[in-house]
N, C-alpha and C. Protein backbone atom coordinates (compact mmCIF):
# COMPACT_ATOMS: atom_id res chain seq x y z
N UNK A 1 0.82 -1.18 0.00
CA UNK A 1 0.00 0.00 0.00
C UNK A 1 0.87 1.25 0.00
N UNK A 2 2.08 1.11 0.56
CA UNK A 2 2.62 2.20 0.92
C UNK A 2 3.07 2.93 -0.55
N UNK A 3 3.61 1.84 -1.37
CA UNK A 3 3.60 1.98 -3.22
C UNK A 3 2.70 2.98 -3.44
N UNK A 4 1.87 2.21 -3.77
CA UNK A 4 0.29 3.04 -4.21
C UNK A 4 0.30 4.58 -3.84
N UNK A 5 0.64 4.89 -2.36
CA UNK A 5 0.33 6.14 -1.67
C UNK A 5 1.88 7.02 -2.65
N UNK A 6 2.72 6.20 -2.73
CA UNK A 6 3.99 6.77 -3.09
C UNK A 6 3.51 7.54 -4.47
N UNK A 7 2.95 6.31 -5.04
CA UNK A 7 2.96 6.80 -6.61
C UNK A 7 1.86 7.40 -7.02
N UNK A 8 1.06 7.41 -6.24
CA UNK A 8 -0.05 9.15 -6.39
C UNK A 8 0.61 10.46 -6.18
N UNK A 9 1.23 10.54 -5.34
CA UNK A 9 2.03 11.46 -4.78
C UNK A 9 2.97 11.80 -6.21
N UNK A 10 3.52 10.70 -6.76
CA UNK A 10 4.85 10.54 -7.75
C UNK A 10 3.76 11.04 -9.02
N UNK A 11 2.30 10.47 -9.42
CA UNK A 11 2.02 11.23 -10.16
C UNK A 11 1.63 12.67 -10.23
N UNK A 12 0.63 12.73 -8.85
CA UNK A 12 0.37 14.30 -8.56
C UNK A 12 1.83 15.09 -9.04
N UNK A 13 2.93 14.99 -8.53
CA UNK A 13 4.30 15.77 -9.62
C UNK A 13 4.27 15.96 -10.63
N UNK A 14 4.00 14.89 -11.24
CA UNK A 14 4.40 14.35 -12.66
C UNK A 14 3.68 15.66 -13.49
N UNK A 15 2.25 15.33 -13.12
CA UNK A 15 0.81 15.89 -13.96
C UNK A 15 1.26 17.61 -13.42
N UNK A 16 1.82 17.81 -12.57
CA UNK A 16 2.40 19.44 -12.39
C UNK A 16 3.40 19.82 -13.53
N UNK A 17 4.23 19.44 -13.64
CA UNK A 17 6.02 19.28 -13.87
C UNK A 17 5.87 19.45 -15.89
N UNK A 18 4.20 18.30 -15.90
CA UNK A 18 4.02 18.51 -17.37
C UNK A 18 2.66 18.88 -18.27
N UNK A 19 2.75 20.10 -17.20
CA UNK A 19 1.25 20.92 -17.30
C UNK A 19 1.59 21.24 -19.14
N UNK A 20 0.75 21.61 -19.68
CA UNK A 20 0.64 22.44 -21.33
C UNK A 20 0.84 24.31 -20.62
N UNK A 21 0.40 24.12 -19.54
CA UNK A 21 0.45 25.71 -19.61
C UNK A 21 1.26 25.57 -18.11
N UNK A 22 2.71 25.15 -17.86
CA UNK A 22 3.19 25.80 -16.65
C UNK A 22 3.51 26.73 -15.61
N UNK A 23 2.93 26.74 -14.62
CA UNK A 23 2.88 27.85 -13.57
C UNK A 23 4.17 28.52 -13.28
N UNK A 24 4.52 29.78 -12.80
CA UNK A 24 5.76 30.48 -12.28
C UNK A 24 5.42 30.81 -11.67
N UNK A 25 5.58 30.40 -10.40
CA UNK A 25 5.24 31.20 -8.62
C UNK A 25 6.47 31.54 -8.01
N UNK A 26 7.66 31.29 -8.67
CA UNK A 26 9.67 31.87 -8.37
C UNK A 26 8.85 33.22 -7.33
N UNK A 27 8.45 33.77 -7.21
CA UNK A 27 8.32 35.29 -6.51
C UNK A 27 7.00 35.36 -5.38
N UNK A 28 6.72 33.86 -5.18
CA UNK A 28 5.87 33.68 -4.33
C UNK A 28 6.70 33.28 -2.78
N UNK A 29 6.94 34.28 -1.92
CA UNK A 29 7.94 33.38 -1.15
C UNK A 29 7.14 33.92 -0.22
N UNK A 30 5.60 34.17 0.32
CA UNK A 30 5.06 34.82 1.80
C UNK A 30 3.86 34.00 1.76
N UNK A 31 3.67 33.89 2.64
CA UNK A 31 1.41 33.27 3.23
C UNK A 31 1.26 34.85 2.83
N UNK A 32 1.16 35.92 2.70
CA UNK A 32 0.47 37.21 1.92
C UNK A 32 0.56 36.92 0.51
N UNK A 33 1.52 36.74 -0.16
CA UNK A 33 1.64 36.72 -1.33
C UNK A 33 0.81 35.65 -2.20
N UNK A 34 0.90 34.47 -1.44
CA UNK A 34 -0.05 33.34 -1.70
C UNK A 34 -1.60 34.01 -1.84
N UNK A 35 -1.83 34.80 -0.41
CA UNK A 35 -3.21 34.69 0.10
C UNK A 35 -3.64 35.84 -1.33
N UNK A 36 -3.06 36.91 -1.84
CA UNK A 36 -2.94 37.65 -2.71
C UNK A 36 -3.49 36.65 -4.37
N UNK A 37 -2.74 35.97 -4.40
CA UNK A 37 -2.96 35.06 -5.77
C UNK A 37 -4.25 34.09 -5.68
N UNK A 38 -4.73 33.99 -4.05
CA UNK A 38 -5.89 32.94 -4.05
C UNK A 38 -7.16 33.73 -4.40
N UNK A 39 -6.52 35.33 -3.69
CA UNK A 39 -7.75 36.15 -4.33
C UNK A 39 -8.36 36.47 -5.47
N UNK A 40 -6.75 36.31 -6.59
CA UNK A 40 -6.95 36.32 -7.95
C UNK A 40 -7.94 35.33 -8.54
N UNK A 41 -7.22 33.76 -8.00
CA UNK A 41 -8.06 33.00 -8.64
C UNK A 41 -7.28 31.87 -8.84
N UNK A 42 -5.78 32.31 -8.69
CA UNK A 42 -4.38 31.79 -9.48
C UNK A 42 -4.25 30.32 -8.51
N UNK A 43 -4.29 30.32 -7.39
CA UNK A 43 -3.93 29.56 -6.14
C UNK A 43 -5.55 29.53 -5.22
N UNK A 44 -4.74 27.85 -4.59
CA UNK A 44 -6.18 27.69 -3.98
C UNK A 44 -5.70 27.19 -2.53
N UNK A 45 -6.14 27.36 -1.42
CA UNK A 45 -5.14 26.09 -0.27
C UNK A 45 -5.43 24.78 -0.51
N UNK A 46 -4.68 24.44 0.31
CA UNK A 46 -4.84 22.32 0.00
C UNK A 46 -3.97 22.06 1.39
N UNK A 47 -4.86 21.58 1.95
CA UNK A 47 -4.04 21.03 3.31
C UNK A 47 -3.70 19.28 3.22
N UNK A 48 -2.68 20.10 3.46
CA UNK A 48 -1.41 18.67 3.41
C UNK A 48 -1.76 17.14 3.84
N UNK A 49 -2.41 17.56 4.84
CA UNK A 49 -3.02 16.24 5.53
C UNK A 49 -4.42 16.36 5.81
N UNK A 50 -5.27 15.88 4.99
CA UNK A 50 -6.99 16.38 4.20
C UNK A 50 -7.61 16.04 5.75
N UNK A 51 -8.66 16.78 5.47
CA UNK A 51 -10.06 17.10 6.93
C UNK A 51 -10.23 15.47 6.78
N UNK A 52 -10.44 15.03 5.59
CA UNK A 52 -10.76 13.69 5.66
C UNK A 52 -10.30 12.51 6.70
N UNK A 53 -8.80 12.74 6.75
CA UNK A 53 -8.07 12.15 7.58
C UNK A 53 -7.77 12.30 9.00
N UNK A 54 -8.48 13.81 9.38
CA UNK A 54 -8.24 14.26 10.18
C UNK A 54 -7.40 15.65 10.38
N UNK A 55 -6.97 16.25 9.35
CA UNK A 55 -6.00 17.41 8.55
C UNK A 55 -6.64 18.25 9.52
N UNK A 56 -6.09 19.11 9.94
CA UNK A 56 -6.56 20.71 10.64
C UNK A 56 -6.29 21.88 9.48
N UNK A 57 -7.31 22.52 9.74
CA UNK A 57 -7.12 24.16 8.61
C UNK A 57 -6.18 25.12 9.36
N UNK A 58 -4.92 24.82 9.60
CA UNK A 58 -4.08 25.67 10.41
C UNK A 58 -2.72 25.71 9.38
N UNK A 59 -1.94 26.95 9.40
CA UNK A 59 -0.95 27.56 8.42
C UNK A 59 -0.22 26.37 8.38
N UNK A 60 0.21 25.72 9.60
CA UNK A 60 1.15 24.53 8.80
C UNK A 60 0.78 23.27 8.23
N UNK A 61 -0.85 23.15 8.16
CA UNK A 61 -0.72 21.94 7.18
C UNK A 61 -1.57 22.22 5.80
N UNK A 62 -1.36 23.52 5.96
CA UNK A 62 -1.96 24.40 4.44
C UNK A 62 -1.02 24.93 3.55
N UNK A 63 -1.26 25.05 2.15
CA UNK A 63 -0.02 24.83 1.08
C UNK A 63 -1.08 25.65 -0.10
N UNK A 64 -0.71 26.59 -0.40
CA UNK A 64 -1.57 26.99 -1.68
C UNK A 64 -0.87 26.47 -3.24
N UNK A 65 -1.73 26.10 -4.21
CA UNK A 65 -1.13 24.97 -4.83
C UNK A 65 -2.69 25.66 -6.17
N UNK A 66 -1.76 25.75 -7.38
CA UNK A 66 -2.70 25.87 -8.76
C UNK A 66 -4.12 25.15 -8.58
N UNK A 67 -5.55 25.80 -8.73
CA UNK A 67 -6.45 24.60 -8.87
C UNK A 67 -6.58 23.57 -9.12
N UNK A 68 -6.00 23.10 -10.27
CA UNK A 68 -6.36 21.77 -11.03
C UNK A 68 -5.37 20.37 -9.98
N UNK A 69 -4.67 21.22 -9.08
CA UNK A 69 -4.16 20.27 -7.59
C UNK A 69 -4.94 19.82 -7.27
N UNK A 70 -5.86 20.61 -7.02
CA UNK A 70 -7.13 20.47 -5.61
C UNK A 70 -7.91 19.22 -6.24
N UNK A 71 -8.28 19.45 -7.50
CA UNK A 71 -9.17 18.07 -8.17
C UNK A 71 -7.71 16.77 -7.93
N UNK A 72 -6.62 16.85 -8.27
CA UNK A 72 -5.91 15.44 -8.53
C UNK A 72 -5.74 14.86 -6.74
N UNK A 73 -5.75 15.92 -5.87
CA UNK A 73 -5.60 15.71 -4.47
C UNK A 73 -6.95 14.53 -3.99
N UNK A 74 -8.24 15.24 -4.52
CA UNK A 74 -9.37 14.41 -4.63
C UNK A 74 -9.38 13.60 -4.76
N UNK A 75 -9.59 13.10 -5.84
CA UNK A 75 -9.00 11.59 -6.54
C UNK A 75 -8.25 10.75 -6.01
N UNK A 76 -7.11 11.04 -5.15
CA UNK A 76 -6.25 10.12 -4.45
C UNK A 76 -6.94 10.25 -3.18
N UNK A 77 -7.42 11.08 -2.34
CA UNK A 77 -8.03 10.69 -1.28
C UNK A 77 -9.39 9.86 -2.13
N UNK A 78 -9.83 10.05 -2.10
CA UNK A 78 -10.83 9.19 -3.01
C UNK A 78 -10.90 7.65 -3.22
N UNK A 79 -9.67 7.79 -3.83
CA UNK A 79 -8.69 6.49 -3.70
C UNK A 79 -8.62 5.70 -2.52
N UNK A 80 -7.96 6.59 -2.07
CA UNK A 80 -7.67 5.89 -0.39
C UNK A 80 -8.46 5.54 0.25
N UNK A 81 -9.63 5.98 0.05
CA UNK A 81 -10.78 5.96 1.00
C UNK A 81 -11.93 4.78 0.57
N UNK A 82 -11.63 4.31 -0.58
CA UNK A 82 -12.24 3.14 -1.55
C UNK A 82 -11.31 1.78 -0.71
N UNK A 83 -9.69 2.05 -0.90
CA UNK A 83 -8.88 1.44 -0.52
C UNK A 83 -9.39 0.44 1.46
N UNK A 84 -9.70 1.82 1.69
CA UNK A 84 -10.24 1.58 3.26
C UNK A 84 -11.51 0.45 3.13
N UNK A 85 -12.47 0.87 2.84
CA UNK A 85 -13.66 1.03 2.85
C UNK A 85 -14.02 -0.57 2.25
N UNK A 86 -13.14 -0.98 1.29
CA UNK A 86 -12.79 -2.22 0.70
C UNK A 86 -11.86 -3.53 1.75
N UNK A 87 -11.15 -2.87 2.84
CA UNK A 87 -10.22 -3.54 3.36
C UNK A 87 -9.16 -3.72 2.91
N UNK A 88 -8.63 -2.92 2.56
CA UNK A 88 -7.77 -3.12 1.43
C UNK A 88 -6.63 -2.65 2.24
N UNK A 89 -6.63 -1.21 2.84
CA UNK A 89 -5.67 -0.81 4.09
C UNK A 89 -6.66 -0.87 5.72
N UNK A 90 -5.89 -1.30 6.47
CA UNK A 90 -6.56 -1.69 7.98
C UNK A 90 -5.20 -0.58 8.56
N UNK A 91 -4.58 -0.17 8.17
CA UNK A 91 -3.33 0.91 9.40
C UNK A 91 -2.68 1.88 8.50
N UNK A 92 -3.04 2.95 8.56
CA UNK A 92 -2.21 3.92 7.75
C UNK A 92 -1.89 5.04 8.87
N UNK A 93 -0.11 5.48 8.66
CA UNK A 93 0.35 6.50 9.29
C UNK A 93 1.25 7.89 8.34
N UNK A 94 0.89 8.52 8.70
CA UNK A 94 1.62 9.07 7.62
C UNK A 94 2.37 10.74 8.90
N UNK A 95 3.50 10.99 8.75
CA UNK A 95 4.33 11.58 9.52
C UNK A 95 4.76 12.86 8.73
N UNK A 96 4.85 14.36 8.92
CA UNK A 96 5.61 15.20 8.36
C UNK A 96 7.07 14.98 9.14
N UNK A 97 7.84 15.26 8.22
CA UNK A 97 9.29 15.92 8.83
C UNK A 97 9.79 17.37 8.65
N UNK A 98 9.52 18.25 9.26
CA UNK A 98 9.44 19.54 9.13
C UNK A 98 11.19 19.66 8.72
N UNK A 99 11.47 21.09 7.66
CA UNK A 99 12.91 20.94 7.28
C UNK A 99 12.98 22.12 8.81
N UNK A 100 13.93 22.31 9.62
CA UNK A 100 13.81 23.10 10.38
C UNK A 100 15.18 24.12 10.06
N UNK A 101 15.82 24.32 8.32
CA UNK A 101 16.80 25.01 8.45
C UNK A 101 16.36 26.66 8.90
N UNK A 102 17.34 27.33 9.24
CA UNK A 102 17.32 28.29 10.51
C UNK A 102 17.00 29.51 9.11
N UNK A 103 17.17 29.21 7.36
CA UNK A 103 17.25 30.54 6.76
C UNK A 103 16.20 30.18 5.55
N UNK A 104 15.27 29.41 5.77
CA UNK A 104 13.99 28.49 5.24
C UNK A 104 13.20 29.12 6.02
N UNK A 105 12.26 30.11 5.00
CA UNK A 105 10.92 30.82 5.35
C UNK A 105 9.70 29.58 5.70
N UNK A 106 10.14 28.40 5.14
CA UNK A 106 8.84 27.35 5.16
C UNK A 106 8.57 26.93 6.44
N UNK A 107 7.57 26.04 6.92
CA UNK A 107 7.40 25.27 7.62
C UNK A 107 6.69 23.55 7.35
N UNK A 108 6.65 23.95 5.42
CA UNK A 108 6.27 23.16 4.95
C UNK A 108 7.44 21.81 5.11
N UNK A 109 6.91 20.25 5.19
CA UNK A 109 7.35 18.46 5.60
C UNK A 109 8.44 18.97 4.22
N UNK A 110 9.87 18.54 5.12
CA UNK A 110 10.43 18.73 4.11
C UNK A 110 10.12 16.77 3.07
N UNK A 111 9.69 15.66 4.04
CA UNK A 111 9.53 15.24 3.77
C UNK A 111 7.97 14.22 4.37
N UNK A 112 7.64 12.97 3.62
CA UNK A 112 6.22 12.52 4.87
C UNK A 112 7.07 10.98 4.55
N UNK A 113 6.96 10.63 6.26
CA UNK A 113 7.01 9.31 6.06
C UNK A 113 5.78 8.14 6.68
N UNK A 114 5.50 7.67 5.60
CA UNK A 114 4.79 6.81 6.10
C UNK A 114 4.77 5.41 6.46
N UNK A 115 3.88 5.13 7.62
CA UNK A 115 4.24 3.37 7.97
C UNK A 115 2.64 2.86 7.12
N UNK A 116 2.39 1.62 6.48
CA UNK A 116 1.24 1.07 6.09
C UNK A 116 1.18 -0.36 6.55
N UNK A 117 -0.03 -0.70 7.05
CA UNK A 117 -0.20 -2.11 7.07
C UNK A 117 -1.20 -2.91 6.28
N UNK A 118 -1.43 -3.58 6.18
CA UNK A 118 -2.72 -4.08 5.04
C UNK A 118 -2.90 -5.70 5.72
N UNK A 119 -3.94 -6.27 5.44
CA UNK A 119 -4.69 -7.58 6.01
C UNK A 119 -4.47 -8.44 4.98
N UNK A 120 -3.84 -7.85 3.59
CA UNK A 120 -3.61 -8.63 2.64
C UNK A 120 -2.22 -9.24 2.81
């Protein structure tokens, strides 16, 4: 299972990386500047770890991210939740690792690790 979770993730990139019309956010480096572009229309939030799962609407597990994210984010929770619902996963953990360098505006996981178990 843990595959599966990997390679949604590996496509959600992919389907960014080889948009027809690629985004430039290089000059997006503030939560104002973001919140600025969501007003436009440009950016939407997407919390990192979905309400579904239990995700909180709080600055660090929120990420503003092009619309057409928000639909592929869907779909894999979606996924997952078929996955559940089927028996398919019985234990999912999934962990941020915050990057904590001292000259890194983020607070965004520099990485997520996850543990999975399955009955299969």
């Amino acid at each position: 299972m843990k595959y599966l979770l990997v390679l949604g993730f590996a496509i959600l990139g992919a389907t960014m990386s080889f948009a027809e019309n690629p985004h430039d956010f290089t000059n997006v480096d503030s939560r104002e500047k973001a919140i600025k572009l969501v007003g436009e229309g440009k950016l939407v939030p997407l919390l990192l770890f979905p309400a579904e799962f239990g995700g909180e609407e709080i600055p660090q597990n929120t990420v503003y991210v092009p619309p057409e994210t928000k639909d592929i984010q869907a779909q894999i929770i979606g996924t997952l939740i078929k996955f559940v619902e089927d028996g398919l996963i019985d234990n999912l953990k999934a962990e941020p690792a915050i990057n904590k360098t001292p000259n890194l505006k983020s607070n965004n996981p520099a990485r997520i690790t996850e543990q999975d178990g399955c009955s299969i």
